[in-house]
C-alpha atoms as a PDB file:
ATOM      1  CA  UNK A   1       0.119  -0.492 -26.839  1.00  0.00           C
ATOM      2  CA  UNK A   2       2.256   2.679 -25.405  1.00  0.00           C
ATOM      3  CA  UNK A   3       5.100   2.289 -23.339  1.00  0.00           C
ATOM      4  CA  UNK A   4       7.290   5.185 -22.197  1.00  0.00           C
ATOM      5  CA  UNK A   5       9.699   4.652 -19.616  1.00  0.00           C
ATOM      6  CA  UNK A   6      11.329   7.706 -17.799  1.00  0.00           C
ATOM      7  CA  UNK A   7      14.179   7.101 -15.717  1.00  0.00           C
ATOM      8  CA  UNK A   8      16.309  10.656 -14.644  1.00  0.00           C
ATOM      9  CA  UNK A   9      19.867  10.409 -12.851  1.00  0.00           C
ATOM     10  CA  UNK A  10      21.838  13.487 -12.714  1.00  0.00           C
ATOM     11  CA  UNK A  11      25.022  13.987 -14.598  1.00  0.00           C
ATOM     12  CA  UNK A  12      28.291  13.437 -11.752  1.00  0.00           C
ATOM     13  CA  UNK A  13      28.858  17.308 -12.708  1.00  0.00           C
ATOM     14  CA  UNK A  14      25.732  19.028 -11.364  1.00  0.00           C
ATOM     15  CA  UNK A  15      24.832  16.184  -8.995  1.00  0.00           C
ATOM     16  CA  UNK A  16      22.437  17.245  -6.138  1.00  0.00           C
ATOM     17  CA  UNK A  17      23.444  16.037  -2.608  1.00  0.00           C
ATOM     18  CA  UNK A  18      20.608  12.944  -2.057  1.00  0.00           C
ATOM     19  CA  UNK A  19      18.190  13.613   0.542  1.00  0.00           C
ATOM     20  CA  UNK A  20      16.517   9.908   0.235  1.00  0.00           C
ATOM     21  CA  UNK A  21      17.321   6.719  -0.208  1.00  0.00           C
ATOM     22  CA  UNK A  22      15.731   3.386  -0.103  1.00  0.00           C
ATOM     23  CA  UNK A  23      14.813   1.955   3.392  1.00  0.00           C
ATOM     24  CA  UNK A  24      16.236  -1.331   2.780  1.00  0.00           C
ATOM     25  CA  UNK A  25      19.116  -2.339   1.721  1.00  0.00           C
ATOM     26  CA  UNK A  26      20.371  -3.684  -0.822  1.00  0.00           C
ATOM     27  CA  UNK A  27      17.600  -1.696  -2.516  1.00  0.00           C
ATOM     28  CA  UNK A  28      14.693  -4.207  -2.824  1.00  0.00           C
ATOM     29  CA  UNK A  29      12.527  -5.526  -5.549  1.00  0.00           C
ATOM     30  CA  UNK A  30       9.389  -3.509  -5.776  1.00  0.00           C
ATOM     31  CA  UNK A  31       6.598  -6.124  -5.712  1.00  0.00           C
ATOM     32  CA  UNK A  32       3.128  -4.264  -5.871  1.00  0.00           C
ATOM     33  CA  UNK A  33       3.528  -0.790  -7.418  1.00  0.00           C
ATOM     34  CA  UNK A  34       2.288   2.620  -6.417  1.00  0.00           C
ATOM     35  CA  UNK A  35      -1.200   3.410  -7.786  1.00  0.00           C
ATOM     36  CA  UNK A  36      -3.234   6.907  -6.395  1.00  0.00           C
ATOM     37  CA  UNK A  37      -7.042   6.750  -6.906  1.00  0.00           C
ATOM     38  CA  UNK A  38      -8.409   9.345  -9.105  1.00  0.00           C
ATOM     39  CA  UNK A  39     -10.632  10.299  -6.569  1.00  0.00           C
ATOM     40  CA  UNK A  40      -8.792  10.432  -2.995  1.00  0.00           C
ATOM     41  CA  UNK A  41     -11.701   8.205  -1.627  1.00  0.00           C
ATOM     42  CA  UNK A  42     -11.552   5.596  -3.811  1.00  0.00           C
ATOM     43  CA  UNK A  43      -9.357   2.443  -3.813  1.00  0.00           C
ATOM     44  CA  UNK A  44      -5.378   2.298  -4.760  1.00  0.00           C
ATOM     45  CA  UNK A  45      -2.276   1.413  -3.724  1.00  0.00           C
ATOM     46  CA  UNK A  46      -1.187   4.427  -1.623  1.00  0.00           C
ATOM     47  CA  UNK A  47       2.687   3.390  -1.266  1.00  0.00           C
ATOM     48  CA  UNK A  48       4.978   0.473  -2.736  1.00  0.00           C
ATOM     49  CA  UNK A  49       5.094  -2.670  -1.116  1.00  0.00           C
ATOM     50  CA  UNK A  50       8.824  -3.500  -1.017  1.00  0.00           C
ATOM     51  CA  UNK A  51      10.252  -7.692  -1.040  1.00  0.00           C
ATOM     52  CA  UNK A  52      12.066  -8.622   1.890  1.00  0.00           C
ATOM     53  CA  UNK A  53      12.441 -11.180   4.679  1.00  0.00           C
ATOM     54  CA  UNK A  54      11.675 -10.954   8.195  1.00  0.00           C
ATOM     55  CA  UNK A  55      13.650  -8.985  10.735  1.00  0.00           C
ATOM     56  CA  UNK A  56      15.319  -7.499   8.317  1.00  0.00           C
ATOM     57  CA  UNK A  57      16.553  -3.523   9.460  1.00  0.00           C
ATOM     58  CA  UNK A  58      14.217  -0.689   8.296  1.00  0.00           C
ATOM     59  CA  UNK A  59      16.177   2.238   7.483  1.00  0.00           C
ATOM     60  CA  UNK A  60      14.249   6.214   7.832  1.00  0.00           C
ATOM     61  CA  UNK A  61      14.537   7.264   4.043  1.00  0.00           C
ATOM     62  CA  UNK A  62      15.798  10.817   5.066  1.00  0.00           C
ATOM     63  CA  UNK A  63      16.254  12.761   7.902  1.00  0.00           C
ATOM     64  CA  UNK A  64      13.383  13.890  10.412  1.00  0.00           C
ATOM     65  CA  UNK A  65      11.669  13.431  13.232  1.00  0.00           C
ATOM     66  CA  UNK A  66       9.778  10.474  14.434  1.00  0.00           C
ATOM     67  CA  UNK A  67       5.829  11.507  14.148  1.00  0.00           C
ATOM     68  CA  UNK A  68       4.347   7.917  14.731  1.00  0.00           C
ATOM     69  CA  UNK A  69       5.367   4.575  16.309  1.00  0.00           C
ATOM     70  CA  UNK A  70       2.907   2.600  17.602  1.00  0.00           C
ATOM     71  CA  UNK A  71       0.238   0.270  15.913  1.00  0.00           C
ATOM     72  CA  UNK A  72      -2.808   1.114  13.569  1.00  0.00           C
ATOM     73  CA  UNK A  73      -5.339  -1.581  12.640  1.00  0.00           C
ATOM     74  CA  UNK A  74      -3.048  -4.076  14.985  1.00  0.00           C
ATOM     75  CA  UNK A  75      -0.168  -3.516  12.894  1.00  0.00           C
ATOM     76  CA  UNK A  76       3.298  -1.739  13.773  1.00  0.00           C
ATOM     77  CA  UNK A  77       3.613   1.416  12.063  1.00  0.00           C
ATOM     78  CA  UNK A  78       6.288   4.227  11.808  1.00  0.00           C
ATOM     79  CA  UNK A  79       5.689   7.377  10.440  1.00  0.00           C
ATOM     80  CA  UNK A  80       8.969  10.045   9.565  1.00  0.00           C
ATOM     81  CA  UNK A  81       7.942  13.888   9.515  1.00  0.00           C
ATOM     82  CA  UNK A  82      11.002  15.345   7.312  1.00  0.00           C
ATOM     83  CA  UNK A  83      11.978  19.221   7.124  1.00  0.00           C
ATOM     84  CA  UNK A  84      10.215  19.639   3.615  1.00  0.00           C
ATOM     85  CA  UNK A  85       6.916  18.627   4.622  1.00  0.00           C
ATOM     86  CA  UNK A  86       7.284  14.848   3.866  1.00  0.00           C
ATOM     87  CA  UNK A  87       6.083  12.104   5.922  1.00  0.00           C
ATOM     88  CA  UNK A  88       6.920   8.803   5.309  1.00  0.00           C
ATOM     89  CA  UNK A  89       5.363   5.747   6.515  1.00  0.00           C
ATOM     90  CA  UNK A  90       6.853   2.355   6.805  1.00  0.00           C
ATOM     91  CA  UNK A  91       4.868  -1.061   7.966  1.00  0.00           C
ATOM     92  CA  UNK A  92       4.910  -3.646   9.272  1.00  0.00           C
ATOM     93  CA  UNK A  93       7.861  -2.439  11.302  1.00  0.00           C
ATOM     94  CA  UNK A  94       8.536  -2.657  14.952  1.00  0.00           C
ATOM     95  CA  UNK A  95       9.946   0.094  15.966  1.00  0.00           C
ATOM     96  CA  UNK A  96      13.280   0.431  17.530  1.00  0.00           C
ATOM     97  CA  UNK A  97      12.702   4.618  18.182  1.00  0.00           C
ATOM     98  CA  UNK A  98      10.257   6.512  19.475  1.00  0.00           C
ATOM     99  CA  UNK A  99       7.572   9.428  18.716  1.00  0.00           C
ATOM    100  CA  UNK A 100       9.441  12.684  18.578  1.00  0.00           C
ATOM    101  CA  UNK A 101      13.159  10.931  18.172  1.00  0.00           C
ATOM    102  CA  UNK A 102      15.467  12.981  15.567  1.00  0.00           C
ATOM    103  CA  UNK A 103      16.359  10.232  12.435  1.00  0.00           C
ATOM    104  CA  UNK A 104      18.753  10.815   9.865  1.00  0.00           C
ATOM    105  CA  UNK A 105      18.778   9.332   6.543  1.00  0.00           C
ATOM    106  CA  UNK A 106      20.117   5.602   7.045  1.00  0.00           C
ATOM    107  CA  UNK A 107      19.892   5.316  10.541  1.00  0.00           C
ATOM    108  CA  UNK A 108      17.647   2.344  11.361  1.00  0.00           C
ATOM    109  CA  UNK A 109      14.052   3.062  12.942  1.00  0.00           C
ATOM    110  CA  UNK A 110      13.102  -0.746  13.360  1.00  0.00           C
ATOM    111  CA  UNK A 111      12.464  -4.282  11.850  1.00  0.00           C
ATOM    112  CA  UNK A 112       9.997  -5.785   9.388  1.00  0.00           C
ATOM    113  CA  UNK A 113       7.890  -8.142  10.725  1.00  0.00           C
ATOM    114  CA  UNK A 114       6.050 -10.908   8.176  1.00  0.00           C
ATOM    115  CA  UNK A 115       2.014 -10.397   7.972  1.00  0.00           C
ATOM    116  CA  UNK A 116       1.753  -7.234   5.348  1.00  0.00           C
ATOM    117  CA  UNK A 117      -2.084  -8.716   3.741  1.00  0.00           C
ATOM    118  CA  UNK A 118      -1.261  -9.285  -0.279  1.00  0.00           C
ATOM    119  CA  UNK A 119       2.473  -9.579   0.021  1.00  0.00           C
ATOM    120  CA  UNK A 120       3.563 -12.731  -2.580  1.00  0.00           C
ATOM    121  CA  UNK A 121       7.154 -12.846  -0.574  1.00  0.00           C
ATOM    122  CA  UNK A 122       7.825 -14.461   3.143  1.00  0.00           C
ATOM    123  CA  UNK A 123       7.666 -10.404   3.750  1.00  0.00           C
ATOM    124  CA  UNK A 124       6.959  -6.744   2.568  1.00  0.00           C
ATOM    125  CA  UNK A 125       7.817  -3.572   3.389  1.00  0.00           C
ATOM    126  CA  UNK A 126       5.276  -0.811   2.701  1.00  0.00           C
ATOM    127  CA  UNK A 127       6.618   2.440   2.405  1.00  0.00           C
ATOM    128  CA  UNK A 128       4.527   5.575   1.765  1.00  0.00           C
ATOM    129  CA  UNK A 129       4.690   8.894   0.886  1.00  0.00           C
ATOM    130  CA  UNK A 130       2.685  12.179   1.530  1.00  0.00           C
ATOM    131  CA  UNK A 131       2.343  15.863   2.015  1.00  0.00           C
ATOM    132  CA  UNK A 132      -0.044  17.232   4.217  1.00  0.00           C
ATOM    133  CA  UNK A 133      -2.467  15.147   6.828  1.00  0.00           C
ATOM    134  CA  UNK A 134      -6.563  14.248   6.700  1.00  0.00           C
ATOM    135  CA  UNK A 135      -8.369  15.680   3.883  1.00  0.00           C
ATOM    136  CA  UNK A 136      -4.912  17.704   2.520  1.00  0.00           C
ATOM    137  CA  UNK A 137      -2.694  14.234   2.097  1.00  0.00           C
ATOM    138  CA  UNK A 138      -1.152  14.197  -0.942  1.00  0.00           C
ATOM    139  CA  UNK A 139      -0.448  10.640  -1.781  1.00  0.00           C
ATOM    140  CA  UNK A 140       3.095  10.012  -3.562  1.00  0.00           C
ATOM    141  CA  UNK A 141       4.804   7.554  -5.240  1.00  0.00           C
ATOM    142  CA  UNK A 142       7.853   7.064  -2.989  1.00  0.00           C
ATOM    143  CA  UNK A 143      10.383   5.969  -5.639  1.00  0.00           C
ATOM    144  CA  UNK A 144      10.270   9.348  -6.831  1.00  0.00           C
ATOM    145  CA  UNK A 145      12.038  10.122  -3.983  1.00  0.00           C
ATOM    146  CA  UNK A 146      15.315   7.794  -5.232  1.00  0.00           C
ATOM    147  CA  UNK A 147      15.293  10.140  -8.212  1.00  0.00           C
ATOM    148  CA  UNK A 148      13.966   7.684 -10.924  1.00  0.00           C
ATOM    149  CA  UNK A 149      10.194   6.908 -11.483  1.00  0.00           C
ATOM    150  CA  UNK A 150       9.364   4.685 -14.559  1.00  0.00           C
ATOM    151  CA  UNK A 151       6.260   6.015 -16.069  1.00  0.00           C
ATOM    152  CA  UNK A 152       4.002   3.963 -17.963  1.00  0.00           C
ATOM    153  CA  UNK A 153       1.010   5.206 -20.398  1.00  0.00           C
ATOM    154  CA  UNK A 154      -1.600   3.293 -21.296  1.00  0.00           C
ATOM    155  CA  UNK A 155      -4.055   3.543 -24.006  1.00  0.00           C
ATOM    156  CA  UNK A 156      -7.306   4.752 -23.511  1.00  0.00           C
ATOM    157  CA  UNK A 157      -9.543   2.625 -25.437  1.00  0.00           C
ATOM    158  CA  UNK A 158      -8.641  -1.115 -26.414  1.00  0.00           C
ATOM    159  CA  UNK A 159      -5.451  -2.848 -27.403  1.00  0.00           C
ATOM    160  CA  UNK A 160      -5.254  -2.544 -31.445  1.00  0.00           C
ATOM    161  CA  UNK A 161      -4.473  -6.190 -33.085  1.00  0.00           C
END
């Protein structure tokens, strides 16, 4: 078996202002992991589902402007367009803003509601993360965005004994 596990923090001396953070706080247990499709039709996990309880606050993960709040597939959804491209999405939350509000990083956008399908915890937050829109999206893992993303290689062919 191969395991590699990459974590990256910057030294305090060269230390980059943070433009992300978590959207809940204290930063949750990560419950169901990101996983892209090789093929962008295919099935995956395009986000992290996050552990939490209901009503719990929803923070934006950076600053931006609201882009979505409203309901898809009859469940709240709210969607954060950010300067460098980024959108984030974050359900089920009801939202407590509106399309086109300005968001900084922290400021709370709504509150989780119980009733994400798969969740193993009374409730999860999924947060996603993408460049680009329709056939462009770029899915991304969204704890890349905290500045650590463990990375974890596995063998091609079987287990040896």
């Amino acid at each position: 078996m191969f395991l590699v596990i990459l974590c990256s923090t910057p030294s305090q001396g060269n230390a980059a202002p943070r433009t992300y953070s978590a959207p809940l706080s204290p930063r949750p247990t990560v419950v169901t992991g990101f996983d892209a499709p090789e093929k962008r039709w295919q099935p995956g996990h395009r986000g992290v589902d996050l552990a939490a309880v209901p009503g719990v606050a929803v923070s934006a993960a950076g600053a931006g402007r609201v882009r979505f709040a409203g309901r898809v597939a009859g469940r709240p959804v709210v969607s954060v367009q950010h300067p460098d491209g980024l959108i984030t999405t974050y359900e089920p939350v009801e939202a407590s803003v509106d399309e086109g509000d300005h968001v900084y990083r922290g400021e709370p956008i709504g509150t989780l509601v119980a009733g994400h399908p798969g969740c193993p915890t009374l409730a999860c937050l999924h947060w996603g993360a993408r460049r680009g829109a329709g056939r462009d999206a770029e899915y991304l893992n969204p704890l890349g965005l905290l500045g650590a993303v463990r990375v974890r290689l596995k063998p091609l062919g079987p287990e040896p004994p």
